[in-house]
Structures are given as C-alpha cells and as structure tokens.
N, C-alpha and C. Protein backbone atom coordinates (compact mmCIF):
# COMPACT_ATOMS: atom_id res chain seq x y z
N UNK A 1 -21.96 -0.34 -28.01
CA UNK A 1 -23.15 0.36 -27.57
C UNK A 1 -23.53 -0.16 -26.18
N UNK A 2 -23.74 0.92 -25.31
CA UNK A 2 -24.33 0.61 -23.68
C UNK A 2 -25.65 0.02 -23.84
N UNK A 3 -26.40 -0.85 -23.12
CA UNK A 3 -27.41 -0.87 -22.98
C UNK A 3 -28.07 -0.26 -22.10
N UNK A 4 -29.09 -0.36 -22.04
CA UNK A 4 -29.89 0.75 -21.01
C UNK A 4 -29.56 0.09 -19.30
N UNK A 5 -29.78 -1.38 -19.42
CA UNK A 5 -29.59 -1.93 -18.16
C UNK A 5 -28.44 -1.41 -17.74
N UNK A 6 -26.99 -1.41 -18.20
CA UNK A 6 -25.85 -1.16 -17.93
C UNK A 6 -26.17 0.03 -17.18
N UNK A 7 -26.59 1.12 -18.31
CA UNK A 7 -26.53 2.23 -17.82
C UNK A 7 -26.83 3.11 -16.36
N UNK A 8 -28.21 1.85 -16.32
CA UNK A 8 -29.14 2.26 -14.93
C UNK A 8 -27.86 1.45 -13.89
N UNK A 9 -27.16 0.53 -14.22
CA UNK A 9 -26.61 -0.24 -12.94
C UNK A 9 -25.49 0.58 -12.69
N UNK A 10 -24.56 1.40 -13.54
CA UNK A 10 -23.58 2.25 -13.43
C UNK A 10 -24.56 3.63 -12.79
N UNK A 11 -25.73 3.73 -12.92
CA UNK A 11 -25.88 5.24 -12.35
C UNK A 11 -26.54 5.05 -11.08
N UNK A 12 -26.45 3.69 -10.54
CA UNK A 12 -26.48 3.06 -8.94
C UNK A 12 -25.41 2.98 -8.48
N UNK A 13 -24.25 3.30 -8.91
CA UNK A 13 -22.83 2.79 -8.39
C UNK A 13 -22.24 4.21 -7.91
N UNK A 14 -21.69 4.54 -6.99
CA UNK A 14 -20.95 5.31 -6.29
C UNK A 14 -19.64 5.48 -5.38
N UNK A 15 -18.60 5.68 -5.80
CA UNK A 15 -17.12 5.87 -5.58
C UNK A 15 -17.32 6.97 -4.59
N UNK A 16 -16.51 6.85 -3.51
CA UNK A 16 -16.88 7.28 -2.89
C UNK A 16 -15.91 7.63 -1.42
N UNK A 17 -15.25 8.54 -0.60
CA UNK A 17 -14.51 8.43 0.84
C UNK A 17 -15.31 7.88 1.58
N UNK A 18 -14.41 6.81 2.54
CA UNK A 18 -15.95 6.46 3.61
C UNK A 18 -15.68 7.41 4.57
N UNK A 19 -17.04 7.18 5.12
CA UNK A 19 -17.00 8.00 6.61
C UNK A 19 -16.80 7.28 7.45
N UNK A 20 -16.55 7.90 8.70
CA UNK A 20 -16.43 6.96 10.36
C UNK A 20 -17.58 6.09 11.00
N UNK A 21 -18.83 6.37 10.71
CA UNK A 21 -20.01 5.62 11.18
C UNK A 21 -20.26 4.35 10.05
N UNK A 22 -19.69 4.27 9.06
CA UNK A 22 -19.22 3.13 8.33
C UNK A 22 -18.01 1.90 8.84
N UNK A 23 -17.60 2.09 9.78
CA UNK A 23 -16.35 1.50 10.04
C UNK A 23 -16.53 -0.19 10.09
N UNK A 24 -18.48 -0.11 11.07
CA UNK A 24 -18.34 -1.58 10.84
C UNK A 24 -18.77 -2.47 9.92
N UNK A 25 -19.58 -1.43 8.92
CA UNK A 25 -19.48 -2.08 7.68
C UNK A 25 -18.35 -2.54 6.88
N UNK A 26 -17.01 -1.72 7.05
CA UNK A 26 -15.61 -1.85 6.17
C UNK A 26 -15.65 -3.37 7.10
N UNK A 27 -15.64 -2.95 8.09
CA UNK A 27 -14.74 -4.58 8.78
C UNK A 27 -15.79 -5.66 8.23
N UNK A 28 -17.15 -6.02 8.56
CA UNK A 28 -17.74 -7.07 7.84
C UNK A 28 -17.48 -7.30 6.68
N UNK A 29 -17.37 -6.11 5.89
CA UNK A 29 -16.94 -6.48 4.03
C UNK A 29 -16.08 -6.94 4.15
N UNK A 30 -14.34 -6.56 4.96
CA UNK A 30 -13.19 -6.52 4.87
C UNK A 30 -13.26 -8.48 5.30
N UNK A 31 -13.65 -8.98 6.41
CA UNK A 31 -13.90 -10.20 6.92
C UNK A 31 -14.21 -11.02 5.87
N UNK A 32 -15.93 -11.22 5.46
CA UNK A 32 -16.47 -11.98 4.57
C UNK A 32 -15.30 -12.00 2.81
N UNK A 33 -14.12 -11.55 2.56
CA UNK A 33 -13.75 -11.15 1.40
C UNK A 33 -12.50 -11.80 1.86
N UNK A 34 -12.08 -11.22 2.75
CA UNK A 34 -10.41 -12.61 3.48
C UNK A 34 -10.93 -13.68 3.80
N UNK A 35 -12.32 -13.75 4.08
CA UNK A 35 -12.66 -15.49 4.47
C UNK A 35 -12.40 -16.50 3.06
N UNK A 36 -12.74 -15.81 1.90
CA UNK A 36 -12.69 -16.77 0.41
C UNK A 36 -11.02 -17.08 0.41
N UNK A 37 -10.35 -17.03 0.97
CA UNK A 37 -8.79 -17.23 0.64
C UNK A 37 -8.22 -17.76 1.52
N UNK A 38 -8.60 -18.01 2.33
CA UNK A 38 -8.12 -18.95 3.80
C UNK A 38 -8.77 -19.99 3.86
N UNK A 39 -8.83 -21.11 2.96
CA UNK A 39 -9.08 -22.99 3.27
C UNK A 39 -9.60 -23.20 4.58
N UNK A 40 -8.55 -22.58 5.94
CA UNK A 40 -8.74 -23.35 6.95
C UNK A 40 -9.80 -22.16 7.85
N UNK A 41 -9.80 -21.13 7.50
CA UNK A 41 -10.56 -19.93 8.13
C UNK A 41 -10.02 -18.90 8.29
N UNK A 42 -10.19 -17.85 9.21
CA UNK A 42 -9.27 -16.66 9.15
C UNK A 42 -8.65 -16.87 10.28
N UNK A 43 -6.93 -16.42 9.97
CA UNK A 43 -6.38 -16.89 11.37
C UNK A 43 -6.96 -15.89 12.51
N UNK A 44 -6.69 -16.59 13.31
CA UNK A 44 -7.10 -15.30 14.82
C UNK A 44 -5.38 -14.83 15.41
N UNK A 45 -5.10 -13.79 14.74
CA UNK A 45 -3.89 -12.83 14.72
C UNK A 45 -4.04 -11.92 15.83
N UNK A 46 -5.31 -11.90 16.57
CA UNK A 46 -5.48 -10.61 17.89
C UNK A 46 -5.45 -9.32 17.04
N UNK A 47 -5.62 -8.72 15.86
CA UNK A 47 -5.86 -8.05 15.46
C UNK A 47 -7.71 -7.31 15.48
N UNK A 48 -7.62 -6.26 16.20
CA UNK A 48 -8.82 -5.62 16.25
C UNK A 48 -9.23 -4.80 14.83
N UNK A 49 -9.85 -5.58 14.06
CA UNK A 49 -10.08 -5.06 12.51
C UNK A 49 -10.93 -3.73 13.01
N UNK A 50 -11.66 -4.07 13.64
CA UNK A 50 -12.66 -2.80 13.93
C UNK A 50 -11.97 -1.26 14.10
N UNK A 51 -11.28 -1.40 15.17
CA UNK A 51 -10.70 -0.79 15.46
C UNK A 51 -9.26 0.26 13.96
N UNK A 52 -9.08 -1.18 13.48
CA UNK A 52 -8.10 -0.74 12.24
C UNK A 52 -8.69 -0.29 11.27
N UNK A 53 -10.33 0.26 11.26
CA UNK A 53 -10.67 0.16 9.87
C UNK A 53 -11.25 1.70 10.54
N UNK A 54 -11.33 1.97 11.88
CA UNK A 54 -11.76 3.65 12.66
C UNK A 54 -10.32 4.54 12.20
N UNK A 55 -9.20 3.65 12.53
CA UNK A 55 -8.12 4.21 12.41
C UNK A 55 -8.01 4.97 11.17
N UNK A 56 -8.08 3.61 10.27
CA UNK A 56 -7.92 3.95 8.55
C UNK A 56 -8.43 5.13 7.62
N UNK A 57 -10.08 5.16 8.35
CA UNK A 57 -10.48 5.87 7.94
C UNK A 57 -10.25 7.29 8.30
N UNK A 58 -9.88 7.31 9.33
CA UNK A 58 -9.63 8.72 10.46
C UNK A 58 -8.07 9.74 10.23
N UNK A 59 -7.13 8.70 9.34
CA UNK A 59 -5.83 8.93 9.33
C UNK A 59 -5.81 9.97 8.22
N UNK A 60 -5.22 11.35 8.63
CA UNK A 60 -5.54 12.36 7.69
C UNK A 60 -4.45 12.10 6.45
N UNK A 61 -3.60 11.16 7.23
CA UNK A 61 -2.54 10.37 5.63
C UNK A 61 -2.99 9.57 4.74
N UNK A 62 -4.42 9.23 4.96
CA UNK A 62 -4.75 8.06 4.04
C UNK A 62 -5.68 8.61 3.57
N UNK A 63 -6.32 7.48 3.55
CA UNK A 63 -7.89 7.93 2.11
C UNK A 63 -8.30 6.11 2.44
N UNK A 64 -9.69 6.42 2.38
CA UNK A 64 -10.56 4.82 2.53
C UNK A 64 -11.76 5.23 1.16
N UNK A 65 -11.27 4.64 0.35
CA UNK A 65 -12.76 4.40 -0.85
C UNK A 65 -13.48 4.03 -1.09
N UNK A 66 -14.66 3.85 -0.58
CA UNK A 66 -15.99 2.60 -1.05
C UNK A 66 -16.84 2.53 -2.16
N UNK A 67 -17.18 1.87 -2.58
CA UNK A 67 -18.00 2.15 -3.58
C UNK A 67 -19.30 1.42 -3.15
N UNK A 68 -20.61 2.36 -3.67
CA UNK A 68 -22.06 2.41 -2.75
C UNK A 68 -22.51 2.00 -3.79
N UNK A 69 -23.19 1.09 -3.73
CA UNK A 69 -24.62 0.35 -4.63
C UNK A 69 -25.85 0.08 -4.06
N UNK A 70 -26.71 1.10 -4.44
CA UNK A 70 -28.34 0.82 -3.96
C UNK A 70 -28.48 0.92 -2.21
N UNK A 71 -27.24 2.31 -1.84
CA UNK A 71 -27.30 2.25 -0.41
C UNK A 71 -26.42 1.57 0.55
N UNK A 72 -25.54 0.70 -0.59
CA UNK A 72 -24.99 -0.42 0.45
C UNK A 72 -23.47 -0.38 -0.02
N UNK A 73 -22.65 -0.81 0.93
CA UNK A 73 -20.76 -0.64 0.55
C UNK A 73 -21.09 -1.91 0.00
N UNK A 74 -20.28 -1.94 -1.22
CA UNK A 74 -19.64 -3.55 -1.70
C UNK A 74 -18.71 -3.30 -2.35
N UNK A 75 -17.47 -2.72 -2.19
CA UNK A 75 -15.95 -2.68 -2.32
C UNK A 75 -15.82 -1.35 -1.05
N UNK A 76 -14.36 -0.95 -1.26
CA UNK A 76 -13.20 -1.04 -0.37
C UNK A 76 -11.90 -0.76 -0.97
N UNK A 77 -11.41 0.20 -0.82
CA UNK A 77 -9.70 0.16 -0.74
C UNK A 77 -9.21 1.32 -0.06
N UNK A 78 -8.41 0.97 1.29
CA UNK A 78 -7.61 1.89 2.03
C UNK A 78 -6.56 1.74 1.23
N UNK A 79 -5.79 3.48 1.45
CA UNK A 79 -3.95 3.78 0.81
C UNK A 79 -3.57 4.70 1.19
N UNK A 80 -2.20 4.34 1.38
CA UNK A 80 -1.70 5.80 2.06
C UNK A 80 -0.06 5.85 1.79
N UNK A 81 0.91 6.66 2.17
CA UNK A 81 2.16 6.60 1.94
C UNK A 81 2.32 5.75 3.15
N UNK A 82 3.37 4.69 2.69
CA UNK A 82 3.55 4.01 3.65
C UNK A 82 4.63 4.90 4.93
N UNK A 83 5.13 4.47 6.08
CA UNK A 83 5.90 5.20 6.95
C UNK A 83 7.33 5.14 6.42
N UNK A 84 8.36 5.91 6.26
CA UNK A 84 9.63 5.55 5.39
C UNK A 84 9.99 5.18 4.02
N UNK A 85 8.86 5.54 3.42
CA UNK A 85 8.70 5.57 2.12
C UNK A 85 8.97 6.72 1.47
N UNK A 86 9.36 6.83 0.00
CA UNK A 86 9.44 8.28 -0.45
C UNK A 86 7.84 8.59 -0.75
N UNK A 87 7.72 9.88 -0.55
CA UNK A 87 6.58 10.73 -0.76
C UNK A 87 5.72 10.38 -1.96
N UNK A 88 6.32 10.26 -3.18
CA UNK A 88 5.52 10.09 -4.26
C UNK A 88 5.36 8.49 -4.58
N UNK A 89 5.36 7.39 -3.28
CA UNK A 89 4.69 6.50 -3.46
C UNK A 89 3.90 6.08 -2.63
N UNK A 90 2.75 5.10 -2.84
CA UNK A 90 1.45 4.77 -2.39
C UNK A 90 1.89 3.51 -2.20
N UNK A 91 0.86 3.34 -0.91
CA UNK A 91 0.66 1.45 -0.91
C UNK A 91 -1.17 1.51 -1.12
N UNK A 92 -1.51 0.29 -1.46
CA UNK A 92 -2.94 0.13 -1.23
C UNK A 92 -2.51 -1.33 -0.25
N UNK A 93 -3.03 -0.66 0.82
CA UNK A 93 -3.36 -1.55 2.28
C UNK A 93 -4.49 -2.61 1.54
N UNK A 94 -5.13 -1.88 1.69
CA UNK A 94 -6.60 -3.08 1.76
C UNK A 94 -7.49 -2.61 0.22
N UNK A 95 -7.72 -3.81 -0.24
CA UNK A 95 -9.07 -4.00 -1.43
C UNK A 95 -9.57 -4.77 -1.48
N UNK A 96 -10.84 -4.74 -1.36
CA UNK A 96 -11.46 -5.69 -1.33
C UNK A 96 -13.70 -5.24 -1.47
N UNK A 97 -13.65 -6.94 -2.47
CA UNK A 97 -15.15 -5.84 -3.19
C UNK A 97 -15.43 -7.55 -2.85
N UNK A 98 -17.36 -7.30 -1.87
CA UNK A 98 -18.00 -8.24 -1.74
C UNK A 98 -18.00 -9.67 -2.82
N UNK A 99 -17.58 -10.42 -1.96
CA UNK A 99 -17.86 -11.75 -3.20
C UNK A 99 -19.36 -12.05 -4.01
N UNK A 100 -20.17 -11.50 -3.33
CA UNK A 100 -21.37 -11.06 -3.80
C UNK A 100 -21.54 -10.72 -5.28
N UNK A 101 -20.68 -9.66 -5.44
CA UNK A 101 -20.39 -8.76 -6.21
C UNK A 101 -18.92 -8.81 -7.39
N UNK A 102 -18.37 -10.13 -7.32
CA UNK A 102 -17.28 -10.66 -8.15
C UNK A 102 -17.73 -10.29 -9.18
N UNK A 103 -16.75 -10.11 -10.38
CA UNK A 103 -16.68 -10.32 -11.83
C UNK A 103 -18.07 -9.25 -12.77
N UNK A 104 -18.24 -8.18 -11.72
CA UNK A 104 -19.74 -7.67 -11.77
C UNK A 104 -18.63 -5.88 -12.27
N UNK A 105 -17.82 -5.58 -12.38
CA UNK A 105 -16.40 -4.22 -12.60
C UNK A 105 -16.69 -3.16 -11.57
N UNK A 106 -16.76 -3.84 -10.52
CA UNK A 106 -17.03 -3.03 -9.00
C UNK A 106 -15.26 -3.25 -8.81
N UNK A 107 -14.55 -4.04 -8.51
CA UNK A 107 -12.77 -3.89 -8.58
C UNK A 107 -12.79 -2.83 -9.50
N UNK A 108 -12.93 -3.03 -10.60
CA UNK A 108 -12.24 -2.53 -11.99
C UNK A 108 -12.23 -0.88 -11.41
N UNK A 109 -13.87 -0.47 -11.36
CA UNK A 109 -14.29 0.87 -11.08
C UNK A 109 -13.09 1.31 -9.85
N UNK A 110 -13.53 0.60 -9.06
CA UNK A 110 -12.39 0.76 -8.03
C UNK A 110 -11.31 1.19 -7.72
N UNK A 111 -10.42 0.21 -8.53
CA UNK A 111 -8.94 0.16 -9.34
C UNK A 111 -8.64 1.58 -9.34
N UNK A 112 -9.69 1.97 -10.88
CA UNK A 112 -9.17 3.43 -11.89
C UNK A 112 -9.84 4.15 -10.66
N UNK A 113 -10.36 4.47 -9.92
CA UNK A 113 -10.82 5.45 -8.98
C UNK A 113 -9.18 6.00 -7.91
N UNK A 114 -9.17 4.72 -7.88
CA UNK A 114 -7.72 4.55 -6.58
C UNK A 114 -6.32 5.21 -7.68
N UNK A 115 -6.49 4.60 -8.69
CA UNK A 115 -4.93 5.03 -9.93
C UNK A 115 -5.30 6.86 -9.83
N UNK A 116 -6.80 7.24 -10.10
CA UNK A 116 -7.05 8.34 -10.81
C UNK A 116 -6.65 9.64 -8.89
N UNK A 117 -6.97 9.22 -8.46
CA UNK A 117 -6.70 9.82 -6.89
C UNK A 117 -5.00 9.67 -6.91
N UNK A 118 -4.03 8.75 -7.17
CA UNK A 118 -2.70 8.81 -6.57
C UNK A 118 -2.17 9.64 -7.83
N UNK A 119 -2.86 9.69 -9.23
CA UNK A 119 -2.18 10.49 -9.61
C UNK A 119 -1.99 11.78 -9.45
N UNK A 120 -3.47 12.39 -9.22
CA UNK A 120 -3.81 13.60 -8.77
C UNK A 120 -2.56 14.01 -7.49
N UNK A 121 -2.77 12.94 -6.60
CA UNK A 121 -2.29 13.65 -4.91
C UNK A 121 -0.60 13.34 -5.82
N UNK A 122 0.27 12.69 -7.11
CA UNK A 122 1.49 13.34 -7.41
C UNK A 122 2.26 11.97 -7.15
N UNK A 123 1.29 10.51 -6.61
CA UNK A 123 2.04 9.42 -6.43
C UNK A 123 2.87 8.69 -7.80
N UNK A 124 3.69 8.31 -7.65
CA UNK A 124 4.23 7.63 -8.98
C UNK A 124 4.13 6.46 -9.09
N UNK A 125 4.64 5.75 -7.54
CA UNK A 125 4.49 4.44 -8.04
C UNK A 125 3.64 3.99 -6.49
N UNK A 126 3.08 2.34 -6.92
CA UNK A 126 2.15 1.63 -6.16
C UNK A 126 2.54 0.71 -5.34
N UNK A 127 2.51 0.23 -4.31
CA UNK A 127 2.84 -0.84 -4.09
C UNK A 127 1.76 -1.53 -3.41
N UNK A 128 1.92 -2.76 -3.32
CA UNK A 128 0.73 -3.89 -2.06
C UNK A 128 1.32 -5.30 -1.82
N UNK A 129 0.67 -6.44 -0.95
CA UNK A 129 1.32 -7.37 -0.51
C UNK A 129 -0.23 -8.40 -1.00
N UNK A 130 0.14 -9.72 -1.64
CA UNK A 130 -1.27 -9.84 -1.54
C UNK A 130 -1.10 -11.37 -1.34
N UNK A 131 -1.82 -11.96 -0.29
CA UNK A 131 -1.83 -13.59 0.51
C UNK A 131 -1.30 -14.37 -1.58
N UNK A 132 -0.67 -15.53 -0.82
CA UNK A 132 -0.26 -16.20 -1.47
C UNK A 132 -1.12 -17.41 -2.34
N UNK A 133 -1.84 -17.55 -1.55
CA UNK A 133 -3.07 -18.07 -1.09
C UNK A 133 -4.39 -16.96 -2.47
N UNK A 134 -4.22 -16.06 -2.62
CA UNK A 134 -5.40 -15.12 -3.05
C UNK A 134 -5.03 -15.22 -4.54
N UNK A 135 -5.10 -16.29 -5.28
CA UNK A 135 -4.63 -16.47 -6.97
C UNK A 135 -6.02 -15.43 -7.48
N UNK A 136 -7.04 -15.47 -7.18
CA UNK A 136 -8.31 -14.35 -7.41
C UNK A 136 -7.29 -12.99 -7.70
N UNK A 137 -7.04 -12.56 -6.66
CA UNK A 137 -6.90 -11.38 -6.57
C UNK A 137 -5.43 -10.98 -7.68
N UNK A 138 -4.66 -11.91 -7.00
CA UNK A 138 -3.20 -12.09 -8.00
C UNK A 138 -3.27 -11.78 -9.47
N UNK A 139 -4.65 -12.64 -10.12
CA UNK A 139 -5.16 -12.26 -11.19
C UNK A 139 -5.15 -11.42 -11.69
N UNK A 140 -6.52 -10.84 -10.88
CA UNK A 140 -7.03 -8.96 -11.10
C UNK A 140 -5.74 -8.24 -10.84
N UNK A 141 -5.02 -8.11 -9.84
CA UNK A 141 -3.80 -7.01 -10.37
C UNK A 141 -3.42 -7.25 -11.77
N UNK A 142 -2.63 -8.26 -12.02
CA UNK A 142 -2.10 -8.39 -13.19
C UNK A 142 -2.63 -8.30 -14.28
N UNK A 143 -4.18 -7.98 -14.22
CA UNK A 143 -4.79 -7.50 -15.50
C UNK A 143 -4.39 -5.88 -14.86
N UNK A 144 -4.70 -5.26 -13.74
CA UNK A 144 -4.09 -4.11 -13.79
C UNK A 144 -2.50 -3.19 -13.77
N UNK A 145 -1.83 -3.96 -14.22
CA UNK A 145 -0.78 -3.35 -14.57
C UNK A 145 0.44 -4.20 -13.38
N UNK A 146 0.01 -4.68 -12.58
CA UNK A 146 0.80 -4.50 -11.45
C UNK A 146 1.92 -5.89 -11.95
N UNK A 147 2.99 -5.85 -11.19
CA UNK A 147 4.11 -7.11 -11.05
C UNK A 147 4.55 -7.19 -9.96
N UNK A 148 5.54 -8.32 -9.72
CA UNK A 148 6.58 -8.55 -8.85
C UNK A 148 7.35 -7.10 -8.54
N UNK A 149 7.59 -6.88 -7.45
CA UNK A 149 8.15 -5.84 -6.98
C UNK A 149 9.72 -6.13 -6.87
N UNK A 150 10.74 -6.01 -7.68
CA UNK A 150 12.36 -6.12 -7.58
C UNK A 150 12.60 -5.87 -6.20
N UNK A 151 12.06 -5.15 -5.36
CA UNK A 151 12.78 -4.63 -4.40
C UNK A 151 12.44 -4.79 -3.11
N UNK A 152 11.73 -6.13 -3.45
CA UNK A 152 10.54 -6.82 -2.08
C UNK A 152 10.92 -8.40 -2.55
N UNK A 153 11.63 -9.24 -3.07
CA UNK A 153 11.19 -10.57 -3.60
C UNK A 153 10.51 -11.29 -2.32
N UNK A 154 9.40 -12.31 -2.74
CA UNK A 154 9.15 -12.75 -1.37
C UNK A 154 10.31 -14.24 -0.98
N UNK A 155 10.24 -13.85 0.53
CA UNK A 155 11.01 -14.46 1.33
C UNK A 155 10.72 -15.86 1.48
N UNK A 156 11.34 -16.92 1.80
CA UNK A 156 11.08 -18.47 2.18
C UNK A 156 10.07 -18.52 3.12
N UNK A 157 8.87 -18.97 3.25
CA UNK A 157 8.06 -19.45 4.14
C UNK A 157 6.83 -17.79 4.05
N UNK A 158 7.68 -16.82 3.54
CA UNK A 158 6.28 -15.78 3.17
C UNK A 158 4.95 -16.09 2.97
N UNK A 159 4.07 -15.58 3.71
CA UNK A 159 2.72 -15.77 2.99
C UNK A 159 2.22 -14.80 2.17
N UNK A 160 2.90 -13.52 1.85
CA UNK A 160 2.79 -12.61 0.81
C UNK A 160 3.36 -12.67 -0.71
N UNK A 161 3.14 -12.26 -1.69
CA UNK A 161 3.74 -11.61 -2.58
C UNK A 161 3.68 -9.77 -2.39
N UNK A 162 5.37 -9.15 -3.11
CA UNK A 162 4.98 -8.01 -3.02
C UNK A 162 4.86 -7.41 -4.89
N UNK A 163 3.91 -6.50 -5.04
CA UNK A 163 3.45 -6.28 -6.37
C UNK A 163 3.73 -4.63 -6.45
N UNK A 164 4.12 -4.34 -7.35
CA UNK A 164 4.08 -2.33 -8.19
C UNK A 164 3.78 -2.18 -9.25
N UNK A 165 3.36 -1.19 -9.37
CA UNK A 165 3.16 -0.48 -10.50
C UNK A 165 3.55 0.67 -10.62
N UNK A 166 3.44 1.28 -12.01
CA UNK A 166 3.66 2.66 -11.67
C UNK A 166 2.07 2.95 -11.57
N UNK A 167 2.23 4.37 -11.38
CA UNK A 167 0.80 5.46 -11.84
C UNK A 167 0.45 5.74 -12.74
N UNK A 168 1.33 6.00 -13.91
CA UNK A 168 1.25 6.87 -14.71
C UNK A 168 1.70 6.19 -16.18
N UNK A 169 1.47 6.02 -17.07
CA UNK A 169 1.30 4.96 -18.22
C UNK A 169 2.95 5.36 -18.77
C-alpha cells in the first residue's frame, strides 16, 4: 500500500526532454555528481561541459532526460546511437541524479524512463562506460540489468569499465 506522502512526492516528480535554456543547469548537476567520484577533484581535461551539454541537447540524434522536482532538475541522462554503431543500439552518455537526491528512486525513475524510450525508438541493446572509481554507480547498473560488455573488456591502465544490456527482457 502507497502512502499518501509517497504519492504527493511522485506527483512532484517529472520525466521529462530538456530544453536548451536548461543547459547550465545540466552542466552544474552534471559537475557537482562527477565531483563525488574523483578523491583528488575533477580533472581539468579542457573540456567545455557547457558547451557539451548545448550540443547534447540540440543533437536531433539524441535525447537529454531530466527529471523535475518542485521546479528544479535533479537527474539527467543523455543517449544516443553512438557514431558506427548498428542502429538498434544505444549508449547512455551521461546519468547522473543530484547527490542531494541519492537513494530517494529519482535513478530508478530515470533508468525505466530511458529503457521505456529505447524500446519504443526499436533499440535492442545498451551500452555505457562508467569511471572505475564510481563503485556508487557500478552498483545501481547492476541492480539494473547491466554487465561487463564481452566486446569492450577494459584495457590496462583504463579508467573505465564498459557495461550492456539488452532492452528488452
């Protein structure tokens, strides 16, 4: 049985495409959420997140998902076919849900939002890369279905793992 609280906190929650005047919200979420997994800080790679998160959203190949609580983004997941990939598979680039907001089924919601979209658009299978470093996150896939990818093992000195799933049960 739901309780009523539940109920009201699920009918604050909203899945959702972002838009472009959101972009620098994705990058602050996207920042504060890679900062919990880097000990020493975030490296400085010269990567213009800002800029990658206008892109992301703008790319008529992808899809950017947020999910809105009480007005405000606190998750995240860009995906798209990767370049040279077959058609009916997906990567999820980026996920990521405010630490704020951990262990609270803002991922979870997330997750089945992102599975329930690649099945629709005909994807079969999933793929992602996720810091070595991110045992959090490593976790949460593996409660969602995901594994070691056969066809990616990671390399000596990698700071990734690569993970798949299928789509479709």
């Amino acid at each position: 049985m739901t309780s009523d609280a539940a109920v009201a906190t699920l009918a604050t929650r909203v899945i959702r495409t972002a838009v472009p005047a959101e972009t620098e919200t994705l990058t602050a979420l996207h920042a504060r959420a890679r900062a919990t997994y880097y000990p020493d800080g975030i490296p400085d790679d010269d990567t213009d997140w800002l800029a990658a998160w206008r892109g992301a959203v703008a790319r008529p190949d992808g899809h950017v998902l947020c999910v809105v609580e009480h007005g405000r983004i606190i998750g995240l997941a860009s995906f798209r076919t990767p370049e040279g990939a077959p058609a009916d598979t997906v990567k999820l680039f980026q996920f990521h849900v405010d630490p704020d907001h951990w262990r609270s089924g803002v991922g979870t919601a997330l997750h089945a939002a992102c599975v329930e979209e690649w099945r629709a658009d005909g994807k079969r299978t999933a793929v992602l890369d996720v810091h070595v470093d991110n045992r959090r996150a490593q976790a949460f896939y593996a409660r969602q279905g995901w594994t070691p990818d056969p066809e990616n093992p990671p390399a000596a000195g990698d700071h990734h793992l690569y993970l798949r799933r299928p789509t479709h049960p």
